[in-house]
N, C-alpha and C. Protein backbone atom coordinates (compact mmCIF):
# COMPACT_ATOMS: atom_id res chain seq x y z
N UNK A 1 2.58 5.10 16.84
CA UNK A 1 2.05 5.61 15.59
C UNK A 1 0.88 4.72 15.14
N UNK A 2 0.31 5.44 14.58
CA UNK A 2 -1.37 4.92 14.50
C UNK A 2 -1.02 4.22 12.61
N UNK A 3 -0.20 4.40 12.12
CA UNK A 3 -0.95 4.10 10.86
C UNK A 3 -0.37 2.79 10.16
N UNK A 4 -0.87 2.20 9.31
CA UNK A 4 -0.84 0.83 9.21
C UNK A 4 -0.73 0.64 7.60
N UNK A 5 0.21 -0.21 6.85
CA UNK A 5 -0.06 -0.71 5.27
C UNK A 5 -0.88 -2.16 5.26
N UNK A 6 -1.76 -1.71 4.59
CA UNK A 6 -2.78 -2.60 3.94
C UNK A 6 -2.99 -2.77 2.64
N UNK A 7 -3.53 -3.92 2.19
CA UNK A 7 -4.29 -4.17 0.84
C UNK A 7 -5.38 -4.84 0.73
N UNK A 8 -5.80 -4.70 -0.64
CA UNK A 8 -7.05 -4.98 -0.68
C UNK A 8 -6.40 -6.02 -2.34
N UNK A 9 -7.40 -6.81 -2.91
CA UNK A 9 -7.51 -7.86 -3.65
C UNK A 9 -8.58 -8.03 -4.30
N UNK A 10 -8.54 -8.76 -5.51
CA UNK A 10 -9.70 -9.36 -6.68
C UNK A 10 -9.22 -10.37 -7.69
N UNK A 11 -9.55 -11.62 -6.86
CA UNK A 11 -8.57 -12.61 -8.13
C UNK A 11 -9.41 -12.51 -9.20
N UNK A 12 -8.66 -12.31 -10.51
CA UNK A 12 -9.05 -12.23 -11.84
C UNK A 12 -9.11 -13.69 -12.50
N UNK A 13 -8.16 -14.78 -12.17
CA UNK A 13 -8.49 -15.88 -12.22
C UNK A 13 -6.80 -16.04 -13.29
N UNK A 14 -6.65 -17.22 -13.37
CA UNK A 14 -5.45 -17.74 -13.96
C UNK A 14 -3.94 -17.07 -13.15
N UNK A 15 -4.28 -17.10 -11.67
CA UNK A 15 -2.79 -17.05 -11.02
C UNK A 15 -2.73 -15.35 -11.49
N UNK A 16 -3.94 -14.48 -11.39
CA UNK A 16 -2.99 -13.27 -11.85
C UNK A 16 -4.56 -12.11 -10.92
N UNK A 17 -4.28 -10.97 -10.02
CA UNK A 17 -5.09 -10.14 -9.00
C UNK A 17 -4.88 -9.05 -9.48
N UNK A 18 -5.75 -8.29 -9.48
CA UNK A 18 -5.51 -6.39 -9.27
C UNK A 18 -5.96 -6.39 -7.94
N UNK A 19 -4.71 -5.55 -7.55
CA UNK A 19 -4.59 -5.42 -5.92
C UNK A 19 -4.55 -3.91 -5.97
N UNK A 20 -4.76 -2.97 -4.32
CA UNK A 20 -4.51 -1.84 -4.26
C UNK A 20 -3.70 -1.95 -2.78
N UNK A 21 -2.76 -0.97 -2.42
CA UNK A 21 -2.21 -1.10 -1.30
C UNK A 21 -2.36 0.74 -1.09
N UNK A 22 -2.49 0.57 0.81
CA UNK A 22 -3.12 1.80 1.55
C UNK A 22 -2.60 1.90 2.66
N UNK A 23 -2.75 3.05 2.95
CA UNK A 23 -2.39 3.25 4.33
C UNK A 23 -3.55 3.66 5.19
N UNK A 24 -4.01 3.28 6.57
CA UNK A 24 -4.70 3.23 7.33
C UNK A 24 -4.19 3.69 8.48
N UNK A 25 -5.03 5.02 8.94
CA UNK A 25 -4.71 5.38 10.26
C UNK A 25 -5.95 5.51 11.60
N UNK A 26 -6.48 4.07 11.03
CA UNK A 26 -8.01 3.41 12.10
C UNK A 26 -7.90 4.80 12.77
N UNK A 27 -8.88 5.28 12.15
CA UNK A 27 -9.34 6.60 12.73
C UNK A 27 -9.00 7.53 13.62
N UNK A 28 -7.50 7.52 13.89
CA UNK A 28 -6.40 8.67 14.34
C UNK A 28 -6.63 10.39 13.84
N UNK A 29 -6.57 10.20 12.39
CA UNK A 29 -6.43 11.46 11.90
C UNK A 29 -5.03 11.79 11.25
N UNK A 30 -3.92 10.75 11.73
CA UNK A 30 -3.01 10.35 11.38
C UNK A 30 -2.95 11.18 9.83
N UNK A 31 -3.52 10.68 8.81
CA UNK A 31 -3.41 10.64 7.45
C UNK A 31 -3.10 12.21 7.32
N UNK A 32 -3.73 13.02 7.39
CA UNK A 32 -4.02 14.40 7.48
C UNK A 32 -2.63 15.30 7.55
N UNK A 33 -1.64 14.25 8.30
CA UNK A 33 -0.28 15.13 8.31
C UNK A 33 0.54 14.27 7.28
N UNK A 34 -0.09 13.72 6.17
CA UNK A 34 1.18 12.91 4.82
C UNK A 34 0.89 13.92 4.19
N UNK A 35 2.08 14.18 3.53
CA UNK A 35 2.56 14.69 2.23
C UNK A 35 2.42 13.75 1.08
N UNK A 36 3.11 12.51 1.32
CA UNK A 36 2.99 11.51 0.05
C UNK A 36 3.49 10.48 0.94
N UNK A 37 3.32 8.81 -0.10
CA UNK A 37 3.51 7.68 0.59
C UNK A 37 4.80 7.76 -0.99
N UNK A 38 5.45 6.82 -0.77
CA UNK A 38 6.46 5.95 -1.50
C UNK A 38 6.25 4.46 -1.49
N UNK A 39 6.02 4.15 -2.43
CA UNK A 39 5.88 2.26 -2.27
C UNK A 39 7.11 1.75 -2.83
N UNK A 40 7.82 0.66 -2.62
CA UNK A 40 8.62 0.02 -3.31
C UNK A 40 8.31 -1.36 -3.36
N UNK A 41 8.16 -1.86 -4.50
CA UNK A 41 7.23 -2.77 -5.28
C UNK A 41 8.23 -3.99 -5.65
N UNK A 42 7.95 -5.13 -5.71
CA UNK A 42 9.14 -6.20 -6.17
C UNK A 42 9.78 -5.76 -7.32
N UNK A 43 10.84 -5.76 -7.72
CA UNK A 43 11.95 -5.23 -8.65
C UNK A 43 11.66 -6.33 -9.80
N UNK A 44 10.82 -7.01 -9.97
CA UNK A 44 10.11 -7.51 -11.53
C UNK A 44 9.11 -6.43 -11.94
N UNK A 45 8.27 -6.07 -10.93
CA UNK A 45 7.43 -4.43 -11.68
C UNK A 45 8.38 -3.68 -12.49
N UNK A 46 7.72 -2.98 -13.71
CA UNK A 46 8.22 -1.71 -14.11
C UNK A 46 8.35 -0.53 -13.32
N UNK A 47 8.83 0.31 -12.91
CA UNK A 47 9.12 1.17 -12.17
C UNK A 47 8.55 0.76 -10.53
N UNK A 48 9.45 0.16 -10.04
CA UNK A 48 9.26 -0.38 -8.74
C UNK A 48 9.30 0.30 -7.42
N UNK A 49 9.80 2.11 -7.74
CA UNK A 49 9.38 2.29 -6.65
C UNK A 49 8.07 3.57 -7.28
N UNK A 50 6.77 3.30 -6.49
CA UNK A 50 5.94 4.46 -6.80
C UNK A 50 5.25 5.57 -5.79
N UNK A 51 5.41 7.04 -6.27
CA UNK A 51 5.03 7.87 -5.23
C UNK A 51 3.93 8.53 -5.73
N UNK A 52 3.12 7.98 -4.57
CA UNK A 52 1.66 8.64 -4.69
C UNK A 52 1.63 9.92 -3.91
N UNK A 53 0.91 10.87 -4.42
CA UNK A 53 0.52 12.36 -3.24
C UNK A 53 -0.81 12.61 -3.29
N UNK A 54 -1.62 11.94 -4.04
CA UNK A 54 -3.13 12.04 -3.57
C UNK A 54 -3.53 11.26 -2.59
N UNK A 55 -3.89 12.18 -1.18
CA UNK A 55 -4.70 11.60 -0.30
C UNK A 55 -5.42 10.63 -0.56
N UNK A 56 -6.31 11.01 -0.85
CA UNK A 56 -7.84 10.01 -1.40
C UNK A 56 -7.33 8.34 -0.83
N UNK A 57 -7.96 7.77 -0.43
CA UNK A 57 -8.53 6.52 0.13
C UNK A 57 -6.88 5.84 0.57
N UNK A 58 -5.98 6.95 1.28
CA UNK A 58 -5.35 6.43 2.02
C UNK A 58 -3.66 6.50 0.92
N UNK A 59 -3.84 7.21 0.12
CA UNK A 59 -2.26 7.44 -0.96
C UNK A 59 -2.27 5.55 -1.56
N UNK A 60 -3.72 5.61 -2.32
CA UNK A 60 -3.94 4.61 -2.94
C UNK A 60 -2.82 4.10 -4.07
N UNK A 61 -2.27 3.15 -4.16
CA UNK A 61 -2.03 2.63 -4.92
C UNK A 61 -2.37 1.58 -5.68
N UNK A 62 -2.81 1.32 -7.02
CA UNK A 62 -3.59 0.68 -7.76
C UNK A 62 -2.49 -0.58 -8.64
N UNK A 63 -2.31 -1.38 -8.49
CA UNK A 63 -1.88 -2.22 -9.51
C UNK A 63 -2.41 -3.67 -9.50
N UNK A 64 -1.58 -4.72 -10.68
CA UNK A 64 -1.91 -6.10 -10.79
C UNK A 64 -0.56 -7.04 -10.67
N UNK A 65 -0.73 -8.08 -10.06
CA UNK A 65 0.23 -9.35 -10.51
C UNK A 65 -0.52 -10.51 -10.26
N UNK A 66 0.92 -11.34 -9.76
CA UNK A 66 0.41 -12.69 -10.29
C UNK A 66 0.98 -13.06 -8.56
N UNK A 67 1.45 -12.57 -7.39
CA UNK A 67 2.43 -13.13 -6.01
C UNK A 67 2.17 -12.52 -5.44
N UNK A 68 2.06 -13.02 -4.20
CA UNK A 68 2.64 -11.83 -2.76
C UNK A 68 4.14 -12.34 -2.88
N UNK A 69 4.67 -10.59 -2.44
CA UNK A 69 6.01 -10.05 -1.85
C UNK A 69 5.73 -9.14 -0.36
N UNK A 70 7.26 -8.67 0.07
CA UNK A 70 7.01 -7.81 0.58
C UNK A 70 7.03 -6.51 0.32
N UNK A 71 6.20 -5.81 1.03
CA UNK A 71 5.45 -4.37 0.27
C UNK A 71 5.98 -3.86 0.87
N UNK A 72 7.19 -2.79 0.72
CA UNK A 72 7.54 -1.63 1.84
C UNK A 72 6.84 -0.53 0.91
N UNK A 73 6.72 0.45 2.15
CA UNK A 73 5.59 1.77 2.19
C UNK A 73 6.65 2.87 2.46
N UNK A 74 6.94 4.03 2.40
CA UNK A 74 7.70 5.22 3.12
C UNK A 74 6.60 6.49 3.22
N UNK A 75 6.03 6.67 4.28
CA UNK A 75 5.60 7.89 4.68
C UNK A 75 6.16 8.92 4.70
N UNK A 76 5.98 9.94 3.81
CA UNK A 76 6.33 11.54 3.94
C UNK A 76 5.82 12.13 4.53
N UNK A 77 5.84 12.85 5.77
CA UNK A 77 4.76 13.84 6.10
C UNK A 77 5.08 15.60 6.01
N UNK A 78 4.09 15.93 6.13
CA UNK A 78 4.41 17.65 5.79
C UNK A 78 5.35 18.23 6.41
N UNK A 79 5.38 17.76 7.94
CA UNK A 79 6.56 17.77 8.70
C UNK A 79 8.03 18.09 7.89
N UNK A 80 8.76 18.74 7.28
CA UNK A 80 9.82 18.49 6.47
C UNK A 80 10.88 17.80 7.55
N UNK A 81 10.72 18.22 8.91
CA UNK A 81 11.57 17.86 10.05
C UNK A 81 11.50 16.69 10.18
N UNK A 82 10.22 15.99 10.22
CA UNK A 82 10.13 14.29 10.81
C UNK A 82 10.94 13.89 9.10
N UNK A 83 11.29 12.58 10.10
CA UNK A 83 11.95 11.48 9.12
C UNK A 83 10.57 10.54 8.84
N UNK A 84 10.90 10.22 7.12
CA UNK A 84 9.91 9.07 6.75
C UNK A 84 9.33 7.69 7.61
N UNK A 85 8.48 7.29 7.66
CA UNK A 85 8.47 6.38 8.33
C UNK A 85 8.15 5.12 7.68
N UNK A 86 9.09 4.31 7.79
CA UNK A 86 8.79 3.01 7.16
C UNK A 86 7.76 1.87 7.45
N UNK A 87 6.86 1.31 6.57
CA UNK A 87 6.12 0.16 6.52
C UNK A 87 6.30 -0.48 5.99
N UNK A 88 5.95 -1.74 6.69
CA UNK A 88 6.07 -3.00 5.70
C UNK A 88 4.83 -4.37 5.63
N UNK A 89 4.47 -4.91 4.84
CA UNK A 89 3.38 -5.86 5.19
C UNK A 89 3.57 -7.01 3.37
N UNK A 90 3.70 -8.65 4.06
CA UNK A 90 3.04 -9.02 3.32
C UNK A 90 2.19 -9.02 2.37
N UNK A 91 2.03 -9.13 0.86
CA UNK A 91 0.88 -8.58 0.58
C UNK A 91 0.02 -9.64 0.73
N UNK A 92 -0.94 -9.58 0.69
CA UNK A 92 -1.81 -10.55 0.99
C UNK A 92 -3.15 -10.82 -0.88
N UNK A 93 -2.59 -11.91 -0.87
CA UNK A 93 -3.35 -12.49 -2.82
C UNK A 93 -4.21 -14.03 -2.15
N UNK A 94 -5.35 -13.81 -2.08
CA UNK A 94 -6.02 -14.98 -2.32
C UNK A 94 -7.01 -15.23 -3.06
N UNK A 95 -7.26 -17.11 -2.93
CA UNK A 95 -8.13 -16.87 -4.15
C UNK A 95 -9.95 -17.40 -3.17
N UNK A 96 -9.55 -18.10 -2.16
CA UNK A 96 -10.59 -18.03 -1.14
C UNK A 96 -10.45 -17.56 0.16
N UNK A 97 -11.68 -16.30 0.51
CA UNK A 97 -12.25 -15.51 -0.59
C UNK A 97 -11.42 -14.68 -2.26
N UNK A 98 -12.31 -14.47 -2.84
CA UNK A 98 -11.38 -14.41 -3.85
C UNK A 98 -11.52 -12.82 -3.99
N UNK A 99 -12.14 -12.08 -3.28
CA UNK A 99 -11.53 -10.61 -2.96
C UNK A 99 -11.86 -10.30 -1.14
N UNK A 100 -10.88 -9.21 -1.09
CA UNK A 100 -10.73 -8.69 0.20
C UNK A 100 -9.56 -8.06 0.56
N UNK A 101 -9.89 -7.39 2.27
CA UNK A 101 -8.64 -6.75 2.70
C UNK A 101 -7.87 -7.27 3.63
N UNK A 102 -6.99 -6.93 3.68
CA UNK A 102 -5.95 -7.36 4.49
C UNK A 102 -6.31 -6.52 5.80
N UNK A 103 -6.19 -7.17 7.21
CA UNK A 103 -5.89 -6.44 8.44
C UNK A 103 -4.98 -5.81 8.41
């Protein structure tokens, strides 16, 4: 399977980032068969698990903290037959450079 969880970063400064986390399917085409992603977010967030269904730049998810955790992802695809597929990745928060993406 081609597709991959990533993030991206912007330290705001005082120990605290707006991050976005994505899914990447390095130019498979992959994406094209999600329905929606599911994130489940460290259980200090308010509503920790979130389901995105807009395509757009990969079933973007937009938020801020102050840590990396680990980020699990659940892929839905249109498929009603396939089972979700789970991701997982480090998130990745630094402050040099003090924005960027994660491989």
């Amino acid at each position: 399977m081609a597709l991959k969880l990533k993030n991206s970063w912007f330290y705001k400064g005082d120990d605290w980032w707006d991050w976005e986390a994505f899914i990447d399917d390095e130019g498979s085409g992959e994406l094209s068969n999600v329905d929606y992603v599911e994130y489940v977010l460290h259980p200090t967030f308010p509503n920790p698990l979130r389901k995105i269904t807009n395509p757009q730049g990969g079933f973007r998810l937009k938020t801020s903290g102050w840590g990396p955790f680990y980020l699990k992802a659940f892929v839905h695809y249109k498929d009603v037959g396939k089972k979700p597929e789970p991701l997982e990745l480090l998130l990745k928060l630094h402050t040099d450079p003090m924005q960027g993406t994660s491989n």
